[in-house]
C-alpha atoms as a PDB file:
ATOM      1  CA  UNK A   1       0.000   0.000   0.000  1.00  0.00           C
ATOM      2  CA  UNK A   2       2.941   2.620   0.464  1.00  0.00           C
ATOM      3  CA  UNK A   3       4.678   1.566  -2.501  1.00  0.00           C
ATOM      4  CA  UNK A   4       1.360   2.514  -4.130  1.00  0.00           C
ATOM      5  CA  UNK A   5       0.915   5.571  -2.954  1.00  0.00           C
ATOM      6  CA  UNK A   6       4.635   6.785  -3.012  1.00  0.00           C
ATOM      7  CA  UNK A   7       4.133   5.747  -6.592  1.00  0.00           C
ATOM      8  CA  UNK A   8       1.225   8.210  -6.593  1.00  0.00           C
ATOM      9  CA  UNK A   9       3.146  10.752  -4.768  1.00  0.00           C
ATOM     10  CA  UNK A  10       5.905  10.621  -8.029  1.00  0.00           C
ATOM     11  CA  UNK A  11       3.269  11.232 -10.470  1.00  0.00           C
ATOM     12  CA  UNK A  12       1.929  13.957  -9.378  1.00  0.00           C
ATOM     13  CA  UNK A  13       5.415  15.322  -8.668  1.00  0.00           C
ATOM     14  CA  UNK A  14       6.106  14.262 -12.708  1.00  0.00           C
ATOM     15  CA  UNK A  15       2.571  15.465 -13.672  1.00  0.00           C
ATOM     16  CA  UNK A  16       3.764  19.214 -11.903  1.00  0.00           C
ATOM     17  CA  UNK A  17       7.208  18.866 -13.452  1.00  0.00           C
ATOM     18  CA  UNK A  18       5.610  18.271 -16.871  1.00  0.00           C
ATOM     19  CA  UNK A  19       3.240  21.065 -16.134  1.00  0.00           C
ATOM     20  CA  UNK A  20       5.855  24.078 -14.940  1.00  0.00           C
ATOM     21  CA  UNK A  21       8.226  22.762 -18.487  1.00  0.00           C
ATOM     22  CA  UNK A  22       5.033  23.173 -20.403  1.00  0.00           C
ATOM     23  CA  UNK A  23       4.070  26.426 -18.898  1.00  0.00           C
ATOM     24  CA  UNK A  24       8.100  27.749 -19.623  1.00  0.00           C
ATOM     25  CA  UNK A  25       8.257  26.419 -22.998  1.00  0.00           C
ATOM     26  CA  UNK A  26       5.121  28.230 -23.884  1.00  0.00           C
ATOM     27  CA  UNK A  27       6.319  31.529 -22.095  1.00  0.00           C
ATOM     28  CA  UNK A  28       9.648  31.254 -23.777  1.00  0.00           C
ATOM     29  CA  UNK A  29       8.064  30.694 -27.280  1.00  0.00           C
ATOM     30  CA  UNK A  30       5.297  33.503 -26.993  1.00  0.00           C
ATOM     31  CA  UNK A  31       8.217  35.756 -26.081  1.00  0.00           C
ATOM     32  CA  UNK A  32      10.296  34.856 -29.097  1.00  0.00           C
ATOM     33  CA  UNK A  33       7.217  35.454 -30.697  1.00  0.00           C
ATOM     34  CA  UNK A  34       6.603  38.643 -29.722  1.00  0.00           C
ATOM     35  CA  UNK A  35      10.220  39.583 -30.094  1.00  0.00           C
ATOM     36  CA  UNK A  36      10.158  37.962 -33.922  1.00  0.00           C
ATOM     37  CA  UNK A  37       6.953  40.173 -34.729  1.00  0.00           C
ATOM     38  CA  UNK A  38       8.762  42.972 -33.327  1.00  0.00           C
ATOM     39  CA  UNK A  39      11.845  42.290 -35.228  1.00  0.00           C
ATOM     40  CA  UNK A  40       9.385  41.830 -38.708  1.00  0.00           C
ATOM     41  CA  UNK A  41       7.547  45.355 -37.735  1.00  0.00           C
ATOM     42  CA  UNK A  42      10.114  47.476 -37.723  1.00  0.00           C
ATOM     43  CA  UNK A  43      11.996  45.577 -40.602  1.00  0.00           C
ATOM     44  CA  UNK A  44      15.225  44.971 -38.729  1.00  0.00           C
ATOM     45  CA  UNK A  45      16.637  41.894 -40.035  1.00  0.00           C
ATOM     46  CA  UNK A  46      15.743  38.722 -38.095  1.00  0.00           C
ATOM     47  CA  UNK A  47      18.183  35.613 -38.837  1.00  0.00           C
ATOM     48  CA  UNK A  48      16.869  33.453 -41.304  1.00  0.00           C
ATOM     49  CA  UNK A  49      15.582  29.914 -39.616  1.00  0.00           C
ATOM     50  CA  UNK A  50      17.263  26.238 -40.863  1.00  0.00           C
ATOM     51  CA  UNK A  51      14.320  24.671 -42.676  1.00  0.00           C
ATOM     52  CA  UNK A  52      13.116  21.609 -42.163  1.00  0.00           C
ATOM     53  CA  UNK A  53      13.958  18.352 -45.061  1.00  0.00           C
ATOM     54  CA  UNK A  54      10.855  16.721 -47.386  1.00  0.00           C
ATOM     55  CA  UNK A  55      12.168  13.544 -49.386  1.00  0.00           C
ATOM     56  CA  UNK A  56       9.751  13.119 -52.164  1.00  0.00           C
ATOM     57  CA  UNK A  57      10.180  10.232 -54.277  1.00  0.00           C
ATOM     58  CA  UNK A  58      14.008  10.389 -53.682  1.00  0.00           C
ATOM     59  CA  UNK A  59      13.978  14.042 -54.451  1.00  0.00           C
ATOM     60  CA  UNK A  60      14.674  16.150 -51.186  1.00  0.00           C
ATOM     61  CA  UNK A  61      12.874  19.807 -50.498  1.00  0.00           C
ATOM     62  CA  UNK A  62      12.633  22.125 -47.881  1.00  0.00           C
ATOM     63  CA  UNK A  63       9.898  23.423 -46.072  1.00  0.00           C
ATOM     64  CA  UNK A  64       9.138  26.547 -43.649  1.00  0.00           C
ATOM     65  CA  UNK A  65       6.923  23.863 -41.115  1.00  0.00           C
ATOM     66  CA  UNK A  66       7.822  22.757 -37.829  1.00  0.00           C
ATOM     67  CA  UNK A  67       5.265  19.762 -38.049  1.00  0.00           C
ATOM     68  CA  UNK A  68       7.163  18.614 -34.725  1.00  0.00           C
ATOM     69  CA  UNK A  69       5.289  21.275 -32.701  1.00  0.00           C
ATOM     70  CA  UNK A  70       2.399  19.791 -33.138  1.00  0.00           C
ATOM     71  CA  UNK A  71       3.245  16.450 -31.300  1.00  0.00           C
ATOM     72  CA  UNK A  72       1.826  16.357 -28.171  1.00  0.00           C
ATOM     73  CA  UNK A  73       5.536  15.980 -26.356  1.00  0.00           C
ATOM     74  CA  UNK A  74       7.835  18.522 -26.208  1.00  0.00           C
ATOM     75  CA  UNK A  75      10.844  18.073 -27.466  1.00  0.00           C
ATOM     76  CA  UNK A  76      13.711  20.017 -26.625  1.00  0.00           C
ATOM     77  CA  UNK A  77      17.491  19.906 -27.593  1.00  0.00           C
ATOM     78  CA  UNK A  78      18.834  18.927 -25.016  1.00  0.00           C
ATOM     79  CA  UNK A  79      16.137  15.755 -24.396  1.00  0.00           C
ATOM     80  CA  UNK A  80      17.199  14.852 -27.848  1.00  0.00           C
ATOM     81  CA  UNK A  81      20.703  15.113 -27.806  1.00  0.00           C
ATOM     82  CA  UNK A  82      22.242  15.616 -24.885  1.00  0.00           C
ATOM     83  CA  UNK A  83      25.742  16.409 -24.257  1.00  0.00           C
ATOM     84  CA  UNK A  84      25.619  16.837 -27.921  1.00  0.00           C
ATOM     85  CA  UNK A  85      22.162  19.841 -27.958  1.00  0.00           C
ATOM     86  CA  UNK A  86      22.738  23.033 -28.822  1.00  0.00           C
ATOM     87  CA  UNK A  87      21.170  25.512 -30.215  1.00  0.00           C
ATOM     88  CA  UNK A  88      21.717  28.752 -32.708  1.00  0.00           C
ATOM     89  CA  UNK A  89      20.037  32.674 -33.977  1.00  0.00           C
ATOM     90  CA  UNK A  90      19.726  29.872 -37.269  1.00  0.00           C
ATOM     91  CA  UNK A  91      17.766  27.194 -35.365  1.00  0.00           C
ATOM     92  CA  UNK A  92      16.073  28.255 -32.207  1.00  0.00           C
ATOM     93  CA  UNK A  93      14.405  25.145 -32.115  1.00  0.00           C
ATOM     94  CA  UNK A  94      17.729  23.157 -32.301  1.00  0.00           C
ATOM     95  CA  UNK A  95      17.154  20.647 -34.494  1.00  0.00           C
ATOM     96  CA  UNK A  96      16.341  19.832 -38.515  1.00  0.00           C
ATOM     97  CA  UNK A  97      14.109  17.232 -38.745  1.00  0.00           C
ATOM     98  CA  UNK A  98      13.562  15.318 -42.186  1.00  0.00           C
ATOM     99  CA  UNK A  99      10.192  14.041 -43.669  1.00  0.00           C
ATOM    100  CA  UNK A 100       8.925  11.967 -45.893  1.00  0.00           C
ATOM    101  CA  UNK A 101       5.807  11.715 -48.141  1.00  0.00           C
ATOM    102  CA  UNK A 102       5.407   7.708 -48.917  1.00  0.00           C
ATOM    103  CA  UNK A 103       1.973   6.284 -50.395  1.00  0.00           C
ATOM    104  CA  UNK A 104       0.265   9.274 -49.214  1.00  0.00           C
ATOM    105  CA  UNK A 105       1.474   9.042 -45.582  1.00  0.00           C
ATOM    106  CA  UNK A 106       3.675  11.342 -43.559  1.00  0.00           C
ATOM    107  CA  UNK A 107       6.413   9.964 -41.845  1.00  0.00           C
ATOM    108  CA  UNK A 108       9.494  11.443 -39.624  1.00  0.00           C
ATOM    109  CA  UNK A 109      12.423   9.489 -40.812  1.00  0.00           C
ATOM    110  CA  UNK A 110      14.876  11.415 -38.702  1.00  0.00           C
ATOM    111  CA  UNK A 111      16.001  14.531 -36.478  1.00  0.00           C
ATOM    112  CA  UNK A 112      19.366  16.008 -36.811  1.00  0.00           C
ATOM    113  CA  UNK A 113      21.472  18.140 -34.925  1.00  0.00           C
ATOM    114  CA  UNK A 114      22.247  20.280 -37.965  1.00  0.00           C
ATOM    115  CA  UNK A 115      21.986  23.454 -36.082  1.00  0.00           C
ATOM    116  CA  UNK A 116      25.404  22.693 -34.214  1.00  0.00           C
ATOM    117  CA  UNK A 117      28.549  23.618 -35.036  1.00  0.00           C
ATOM    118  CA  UNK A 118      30.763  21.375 -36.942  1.00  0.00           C
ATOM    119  CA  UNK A 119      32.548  19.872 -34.295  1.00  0.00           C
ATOM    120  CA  UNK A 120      29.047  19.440 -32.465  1.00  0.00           C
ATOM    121  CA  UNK A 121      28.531  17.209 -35.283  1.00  0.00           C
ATOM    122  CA  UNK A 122      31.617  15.705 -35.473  1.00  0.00           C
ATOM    123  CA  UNK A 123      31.610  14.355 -31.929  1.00  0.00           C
ATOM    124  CA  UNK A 124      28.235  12.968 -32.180  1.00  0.00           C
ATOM    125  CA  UNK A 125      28.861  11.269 -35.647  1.00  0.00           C
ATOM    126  CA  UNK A 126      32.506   9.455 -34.037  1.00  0.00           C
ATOM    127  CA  UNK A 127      30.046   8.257 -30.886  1.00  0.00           C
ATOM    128  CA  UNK A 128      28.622   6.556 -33.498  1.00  0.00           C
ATOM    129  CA  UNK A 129      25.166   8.296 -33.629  1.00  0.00           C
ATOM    130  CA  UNK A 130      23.060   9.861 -36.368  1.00  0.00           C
ATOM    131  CA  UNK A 131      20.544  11.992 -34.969  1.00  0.00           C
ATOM    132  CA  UNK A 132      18.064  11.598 -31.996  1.00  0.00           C
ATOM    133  CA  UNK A 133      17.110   7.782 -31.361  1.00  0.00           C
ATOM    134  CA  UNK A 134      13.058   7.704 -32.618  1.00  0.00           C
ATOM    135  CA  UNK A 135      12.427   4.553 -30.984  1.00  0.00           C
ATOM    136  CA  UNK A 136      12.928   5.858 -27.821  1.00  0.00           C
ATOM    137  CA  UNK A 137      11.066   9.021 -28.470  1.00  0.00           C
ATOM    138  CA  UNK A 138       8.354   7.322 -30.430  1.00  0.00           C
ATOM    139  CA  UNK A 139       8.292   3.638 -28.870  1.00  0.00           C
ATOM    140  CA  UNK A 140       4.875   2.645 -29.851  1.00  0.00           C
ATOM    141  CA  UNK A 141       5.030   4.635 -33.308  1.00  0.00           C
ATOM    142  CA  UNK A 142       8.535   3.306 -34.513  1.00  0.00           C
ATOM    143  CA  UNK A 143       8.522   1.127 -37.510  1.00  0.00           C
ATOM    144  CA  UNK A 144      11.044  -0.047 -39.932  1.00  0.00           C
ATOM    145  CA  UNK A 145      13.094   3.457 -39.057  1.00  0.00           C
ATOM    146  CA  UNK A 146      10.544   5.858 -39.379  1.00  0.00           C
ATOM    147  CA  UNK A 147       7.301   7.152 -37.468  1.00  0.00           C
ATOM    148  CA  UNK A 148       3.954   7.567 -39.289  1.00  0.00           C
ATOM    149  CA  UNK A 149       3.286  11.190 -37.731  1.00  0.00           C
ATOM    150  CA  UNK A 150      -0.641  10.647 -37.658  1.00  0.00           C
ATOM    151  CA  UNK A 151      -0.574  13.918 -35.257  1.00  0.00           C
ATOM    152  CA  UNK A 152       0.147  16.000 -37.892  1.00  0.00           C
ATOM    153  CA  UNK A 153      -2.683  18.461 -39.960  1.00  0.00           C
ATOM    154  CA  UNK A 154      -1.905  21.131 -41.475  1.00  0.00           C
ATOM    155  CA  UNK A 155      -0.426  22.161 -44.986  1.00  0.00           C
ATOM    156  CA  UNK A 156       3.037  21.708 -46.110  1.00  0.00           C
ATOM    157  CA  UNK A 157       4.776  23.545 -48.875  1.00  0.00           C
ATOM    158  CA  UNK A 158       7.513  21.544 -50.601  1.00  0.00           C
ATOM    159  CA  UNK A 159      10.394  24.332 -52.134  1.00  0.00           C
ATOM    160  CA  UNK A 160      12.468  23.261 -54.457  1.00  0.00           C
ATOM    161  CA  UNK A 161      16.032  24.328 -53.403  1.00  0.00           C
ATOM    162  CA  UNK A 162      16.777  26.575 -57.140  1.00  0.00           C
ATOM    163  CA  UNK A 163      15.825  30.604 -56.047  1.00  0.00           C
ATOM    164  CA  UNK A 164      16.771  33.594 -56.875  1.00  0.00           C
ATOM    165  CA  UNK A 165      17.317  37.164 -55.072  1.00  0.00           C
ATOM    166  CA  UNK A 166      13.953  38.542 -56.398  1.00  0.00           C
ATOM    167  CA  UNK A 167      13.831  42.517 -54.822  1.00  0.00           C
ATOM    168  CA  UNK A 168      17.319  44.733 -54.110  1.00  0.00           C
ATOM    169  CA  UNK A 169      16.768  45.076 -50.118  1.00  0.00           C
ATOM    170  CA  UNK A 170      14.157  42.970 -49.607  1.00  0.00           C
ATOM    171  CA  UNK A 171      15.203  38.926 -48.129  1.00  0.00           C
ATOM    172  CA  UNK A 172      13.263  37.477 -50.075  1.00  0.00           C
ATOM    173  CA  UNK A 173      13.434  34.877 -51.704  1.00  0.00           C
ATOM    174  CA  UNK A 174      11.376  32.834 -55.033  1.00  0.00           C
ATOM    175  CA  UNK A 175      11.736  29.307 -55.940  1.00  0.00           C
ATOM    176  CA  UNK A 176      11.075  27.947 -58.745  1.00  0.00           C
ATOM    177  CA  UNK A 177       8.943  25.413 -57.870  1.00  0.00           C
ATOM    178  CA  UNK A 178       6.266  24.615 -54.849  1.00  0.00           C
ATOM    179  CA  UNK A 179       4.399  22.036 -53.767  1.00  0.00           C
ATOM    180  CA  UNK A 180       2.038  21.874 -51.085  1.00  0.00           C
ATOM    181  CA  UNK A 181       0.805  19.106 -49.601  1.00  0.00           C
ATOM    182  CA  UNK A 182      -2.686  18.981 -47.488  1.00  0.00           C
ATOM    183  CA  UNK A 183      -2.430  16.770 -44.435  1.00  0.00           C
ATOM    184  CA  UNK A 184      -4.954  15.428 -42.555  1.00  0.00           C
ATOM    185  CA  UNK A 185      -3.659  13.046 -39.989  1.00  0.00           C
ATOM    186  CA  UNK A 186      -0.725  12.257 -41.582  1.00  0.00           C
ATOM    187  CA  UNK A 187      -2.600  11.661 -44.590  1.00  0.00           C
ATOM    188  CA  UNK A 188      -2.219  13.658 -48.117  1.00  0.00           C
ATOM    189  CA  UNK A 189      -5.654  14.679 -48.565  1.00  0.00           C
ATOM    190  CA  UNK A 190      -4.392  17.063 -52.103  1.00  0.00           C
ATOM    191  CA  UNK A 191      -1.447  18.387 -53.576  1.00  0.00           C
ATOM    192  CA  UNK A 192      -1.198  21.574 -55.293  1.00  0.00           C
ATOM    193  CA  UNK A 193       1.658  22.473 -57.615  1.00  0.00           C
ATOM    194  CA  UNK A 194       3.053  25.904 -57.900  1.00  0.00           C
ATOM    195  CA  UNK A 195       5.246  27.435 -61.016  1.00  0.00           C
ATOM    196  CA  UNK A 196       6.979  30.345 -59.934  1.00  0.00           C
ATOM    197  CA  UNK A 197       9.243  30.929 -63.018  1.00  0.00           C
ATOM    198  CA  UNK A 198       8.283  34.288 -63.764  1.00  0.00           C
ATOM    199  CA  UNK A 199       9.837  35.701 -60.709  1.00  0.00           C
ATOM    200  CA  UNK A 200      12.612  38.235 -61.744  1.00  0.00           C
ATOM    201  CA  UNK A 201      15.102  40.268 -59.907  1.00  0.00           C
ATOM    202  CA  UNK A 202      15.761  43.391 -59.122  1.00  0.00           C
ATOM    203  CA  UNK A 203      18.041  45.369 -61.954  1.00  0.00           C
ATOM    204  CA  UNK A 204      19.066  47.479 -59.540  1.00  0.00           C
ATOM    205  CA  UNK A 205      22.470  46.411 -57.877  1.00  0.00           C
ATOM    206  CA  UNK A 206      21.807  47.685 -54.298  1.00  0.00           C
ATOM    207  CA  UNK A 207      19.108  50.492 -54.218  1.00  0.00           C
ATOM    208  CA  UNK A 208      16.965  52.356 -56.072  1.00  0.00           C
ATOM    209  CA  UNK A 209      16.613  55.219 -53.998  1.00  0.00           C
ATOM    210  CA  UNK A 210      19.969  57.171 -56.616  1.00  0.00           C
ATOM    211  CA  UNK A 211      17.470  56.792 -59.662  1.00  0.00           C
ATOM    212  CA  UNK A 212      13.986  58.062 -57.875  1.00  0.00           C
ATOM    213  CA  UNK A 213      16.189  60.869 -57.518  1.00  0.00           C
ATOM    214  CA  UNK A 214      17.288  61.139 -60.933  1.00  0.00           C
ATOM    215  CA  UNK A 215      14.398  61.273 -62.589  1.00  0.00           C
ATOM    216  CA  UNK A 216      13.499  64.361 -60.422  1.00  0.00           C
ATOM    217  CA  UNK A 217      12.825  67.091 -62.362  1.00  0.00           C
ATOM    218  CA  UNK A 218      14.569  69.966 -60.542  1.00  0.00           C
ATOM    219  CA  UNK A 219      13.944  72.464 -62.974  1.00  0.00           C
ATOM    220  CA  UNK A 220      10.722  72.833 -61.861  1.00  0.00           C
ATOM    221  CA  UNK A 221      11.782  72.869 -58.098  1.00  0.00           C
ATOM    222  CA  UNK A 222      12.064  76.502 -56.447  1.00  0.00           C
ATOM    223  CA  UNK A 223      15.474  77.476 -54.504  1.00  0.00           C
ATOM    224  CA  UNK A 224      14.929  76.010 -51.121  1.00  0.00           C
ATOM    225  CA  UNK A 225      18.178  77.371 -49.657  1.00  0.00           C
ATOM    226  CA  UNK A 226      18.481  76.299 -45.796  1.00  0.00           C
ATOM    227  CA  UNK A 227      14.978  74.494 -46.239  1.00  0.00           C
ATOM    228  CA  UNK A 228      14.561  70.649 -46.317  1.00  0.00           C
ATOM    229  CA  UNK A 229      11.258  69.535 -47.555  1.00  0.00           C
ATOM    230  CA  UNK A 230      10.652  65.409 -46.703  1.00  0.00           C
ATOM    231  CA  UNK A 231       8.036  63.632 -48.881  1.00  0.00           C
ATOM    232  CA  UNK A 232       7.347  60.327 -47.521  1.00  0.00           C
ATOM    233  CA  UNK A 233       5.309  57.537 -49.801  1.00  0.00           C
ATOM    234  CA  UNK A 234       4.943  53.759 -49.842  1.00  0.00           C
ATOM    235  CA  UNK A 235       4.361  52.179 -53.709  1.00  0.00           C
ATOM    236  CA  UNK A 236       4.469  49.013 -54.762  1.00  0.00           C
ATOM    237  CA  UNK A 237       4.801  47.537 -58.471  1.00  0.00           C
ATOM    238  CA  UNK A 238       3.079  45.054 -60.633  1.00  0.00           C
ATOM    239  CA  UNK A 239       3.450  41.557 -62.575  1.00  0.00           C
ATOM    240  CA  UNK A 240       6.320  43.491 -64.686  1.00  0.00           C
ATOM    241  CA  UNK A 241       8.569  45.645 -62.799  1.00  0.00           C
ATOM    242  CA  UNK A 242       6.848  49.046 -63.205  1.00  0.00           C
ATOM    243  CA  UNK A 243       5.672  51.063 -60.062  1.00  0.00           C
ATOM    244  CA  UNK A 244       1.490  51.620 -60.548  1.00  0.00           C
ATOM    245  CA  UNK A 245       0.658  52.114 -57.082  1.00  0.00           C
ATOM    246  CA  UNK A 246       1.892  55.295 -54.765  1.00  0.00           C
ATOM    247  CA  UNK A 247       0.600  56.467 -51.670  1.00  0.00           C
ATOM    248  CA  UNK A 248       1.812  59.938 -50.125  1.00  0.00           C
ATOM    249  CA  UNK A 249       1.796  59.644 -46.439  1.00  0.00           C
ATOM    250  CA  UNK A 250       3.659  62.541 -45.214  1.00  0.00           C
ATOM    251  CA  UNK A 251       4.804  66.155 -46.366  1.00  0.00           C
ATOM    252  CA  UNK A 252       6.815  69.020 -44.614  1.00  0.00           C
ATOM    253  CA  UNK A 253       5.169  70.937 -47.463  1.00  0.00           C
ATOM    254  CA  UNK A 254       1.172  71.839 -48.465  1.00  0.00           C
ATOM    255  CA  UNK A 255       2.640  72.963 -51.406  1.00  0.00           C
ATOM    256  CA  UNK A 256       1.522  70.437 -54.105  1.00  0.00           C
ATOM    257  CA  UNK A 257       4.357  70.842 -56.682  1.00  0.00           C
ATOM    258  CA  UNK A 258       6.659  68.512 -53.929  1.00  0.00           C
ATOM    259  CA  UNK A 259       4.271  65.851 -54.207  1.00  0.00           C
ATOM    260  CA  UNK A 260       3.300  65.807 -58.018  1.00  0.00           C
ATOM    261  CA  UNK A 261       7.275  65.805 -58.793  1.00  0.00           C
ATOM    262  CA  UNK A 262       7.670  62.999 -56.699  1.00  0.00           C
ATOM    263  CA  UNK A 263       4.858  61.194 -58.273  1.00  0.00           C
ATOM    264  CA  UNK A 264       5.970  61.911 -61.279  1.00  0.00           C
ATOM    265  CA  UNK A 265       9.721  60.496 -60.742  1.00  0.00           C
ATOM    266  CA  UNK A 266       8.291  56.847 -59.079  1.00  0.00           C
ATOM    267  CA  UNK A 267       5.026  56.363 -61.127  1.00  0.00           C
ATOM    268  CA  UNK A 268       6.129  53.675 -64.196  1.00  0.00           C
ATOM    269  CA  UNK A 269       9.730  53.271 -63.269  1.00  0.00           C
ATOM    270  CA  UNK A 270      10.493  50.191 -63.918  1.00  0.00           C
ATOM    271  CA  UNK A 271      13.422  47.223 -63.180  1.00  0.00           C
ATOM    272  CA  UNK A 272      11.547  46.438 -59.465  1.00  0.00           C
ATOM    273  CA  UNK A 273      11.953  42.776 -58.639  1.00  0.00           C
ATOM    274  CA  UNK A 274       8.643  40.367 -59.122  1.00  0.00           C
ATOM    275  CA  UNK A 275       8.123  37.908 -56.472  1.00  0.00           C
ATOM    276  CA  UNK A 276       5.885  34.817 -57.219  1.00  0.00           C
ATOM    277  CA  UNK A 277       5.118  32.762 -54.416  1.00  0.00           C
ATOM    278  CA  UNK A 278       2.531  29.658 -54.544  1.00  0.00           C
ATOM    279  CA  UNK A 279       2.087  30.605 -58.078  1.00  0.00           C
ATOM    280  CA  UNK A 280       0.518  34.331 -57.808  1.00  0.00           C
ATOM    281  CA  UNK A 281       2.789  37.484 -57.839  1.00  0.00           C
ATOM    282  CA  UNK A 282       2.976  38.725 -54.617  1.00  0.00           C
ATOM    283  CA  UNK A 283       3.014  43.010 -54.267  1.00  0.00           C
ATOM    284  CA  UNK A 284       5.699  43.965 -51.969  1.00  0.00           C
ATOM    285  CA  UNK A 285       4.991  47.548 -50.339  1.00  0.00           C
ATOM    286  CA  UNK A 286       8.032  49.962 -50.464  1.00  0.00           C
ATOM    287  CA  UNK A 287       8.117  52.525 -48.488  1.00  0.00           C
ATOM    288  CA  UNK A 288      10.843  55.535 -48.683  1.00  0.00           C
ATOM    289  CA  UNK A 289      11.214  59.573 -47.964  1.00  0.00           C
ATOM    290  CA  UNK A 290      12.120  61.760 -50.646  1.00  0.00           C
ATOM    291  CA  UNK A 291      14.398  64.661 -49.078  1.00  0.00           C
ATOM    292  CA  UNK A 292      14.215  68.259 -51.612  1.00  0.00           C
ATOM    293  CA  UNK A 293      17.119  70.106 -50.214  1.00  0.00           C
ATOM    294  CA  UNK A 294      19.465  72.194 -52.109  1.00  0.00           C
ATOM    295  CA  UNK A 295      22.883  69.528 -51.298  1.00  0.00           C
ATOM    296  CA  UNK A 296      20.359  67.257 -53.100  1.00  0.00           C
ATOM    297  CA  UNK A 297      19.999  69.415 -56.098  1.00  0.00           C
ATOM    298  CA  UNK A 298      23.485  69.886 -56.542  1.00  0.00           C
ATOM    299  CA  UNK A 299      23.972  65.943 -55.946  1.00  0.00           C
ATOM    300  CA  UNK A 300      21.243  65.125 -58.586  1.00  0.00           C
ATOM    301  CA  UNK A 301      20.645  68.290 -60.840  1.00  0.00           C
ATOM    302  CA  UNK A 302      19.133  68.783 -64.218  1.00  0.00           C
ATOM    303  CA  UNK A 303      21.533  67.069 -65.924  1.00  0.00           C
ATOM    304  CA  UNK A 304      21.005  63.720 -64.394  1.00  0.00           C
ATOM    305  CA  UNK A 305      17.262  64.409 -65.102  1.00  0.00           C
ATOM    306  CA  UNK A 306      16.080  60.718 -65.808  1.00  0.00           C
ATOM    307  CA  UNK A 307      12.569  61.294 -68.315  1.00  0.00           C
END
């Protein structure tokens, strides 16, 4: 009877354990969350994230899906790896797993420690191991080296690994080719193929903000003198490169002239980077402030004057 209830005593001790490393992981996450959207907001670079590996009929892609997450154990690096866990600004969730679509089923076929360092790697491949041991982490789901992840719905986009640089500043990039699979408990329930070949880049080599002011007419810009007159827009540009969308969102100036010549100098320039993702061009918003100052004038002048 007191082995029973000491027994009893341990699982609720395991059950509160389990419950406080929930409670943490879930803080931690919504913070990094909150940071991420913080980081996306204010367009400060965030490090790119390690994706995860899809092996399609031999053919390996990559995906932006953490189908992991939704397992109903947390996994954490060091739980998977040990001495060998770590964890990077690359790979906060410290490891890559890799998929794989067979017969219509989704299966986790392993989960590497490719967000360590080399010699992480290295010291875990000469102890003779290749990622984190699924049978023990899946003991009642293991089969012939894999795990049929049943737990998993939700939609995964297949990239092929072939992109380009499609916009000057922005990182962002478009592959060639997409396809995304519907799951429904581990099950594909439709596939969807994407052709993204008409993405193009960006002709300008690092910004355009040089020609916007080039094609300034400053002939028909008054001496300003001391005076500094900010126009402020976002614009965005279609299916071929031209800009045929401007919003002015800010002026120093009521004077109208300011504005119309800066409509005039982004409205139809061209050589702006198209961006195709799941098959549909995708309109990026730009968003810059024109400065009409005389050092400007001088800079640009009349006989830069870009028609």
């Amino acid at each position: 009877m007191k082995t029973i209830e000491i027994q009893k005593e341990l699982s609720i001790i395991d059950i509160i354990d389990s419950i406080f490393f929930r409670v943490m992981h879930i803080k931690c996450f919504v913070i990094s969350f909150l940071i991420f959207s913080f980081l996306s907001v204010y367009r400060v670079s965030a490090t790119p994230q390690i994706p995860e590996r899809l092996v399609i009929d031999g053919e390996t892609f990559i995906m932006q899906a953490w189908p992991l997450y939704k397992y109903p154990v947390i996994f954490t690096h060091d739980m998977l790896f040990d001495e060998y866990s770590c964890v990077s600004t690359g790979c906060y969730r410290g490891y890559v797993a890799t998929w794989s679509i067979e017969n219509d089923s989704l299966f986790l076929i392993k989960i590497g420690n490719d967000c360590c360092a080399d010699e992480h790697k290295l010291a875990m491949k000469e102890a003779g191991l290749d990622g984190a041991d699924l049978s023990l982490l899946f003991p009642e789901k293991y089969r012939n080296g894999k795990v049929f992840a049943e737990w998993v719905t939700q939609d995964l986009l297949a990239i092929s690994d072939k992109y380009g640089l499609c916009l000057d500043y922005f990182e962002i990039y478009s592959y060639d080719k997409e396809i995304e699979y519907i799951i429904k408990n581990g099950i594909v329930q439709e596939i969807r193929n994407y052709d993204n070949s008409n993405s193009k880049k960006s002709s300008f080599n690092k910004t355009f903000i040089d020609d916007v002011y080039n094609r300034i007419d400053w002939e028909q810009i008054p001496e300003l003198n001391d005076k500094k007159i900010r126009i402020s827009m976002t614009f965005s540009a279609n299916e071929d490169g031209f800009v045929d969308s401007v919003r002015i969102y800010r002026s120093d100036n009521d004077d109208d002239l300011y504005k119309q010549a800066t409509l005039n100098a982004i409205l139809n320039m061209g050589g702006f980077g198209v961006y195709y993702k799941k098959g549909e061009v995708q309109r990026l918003v730009h968003d810059i402030t024109i400065v009409f100052s005389s050092e400007n004038r001088e800079k640009y002048g009349q006989k830069n004057f870009l028609p």
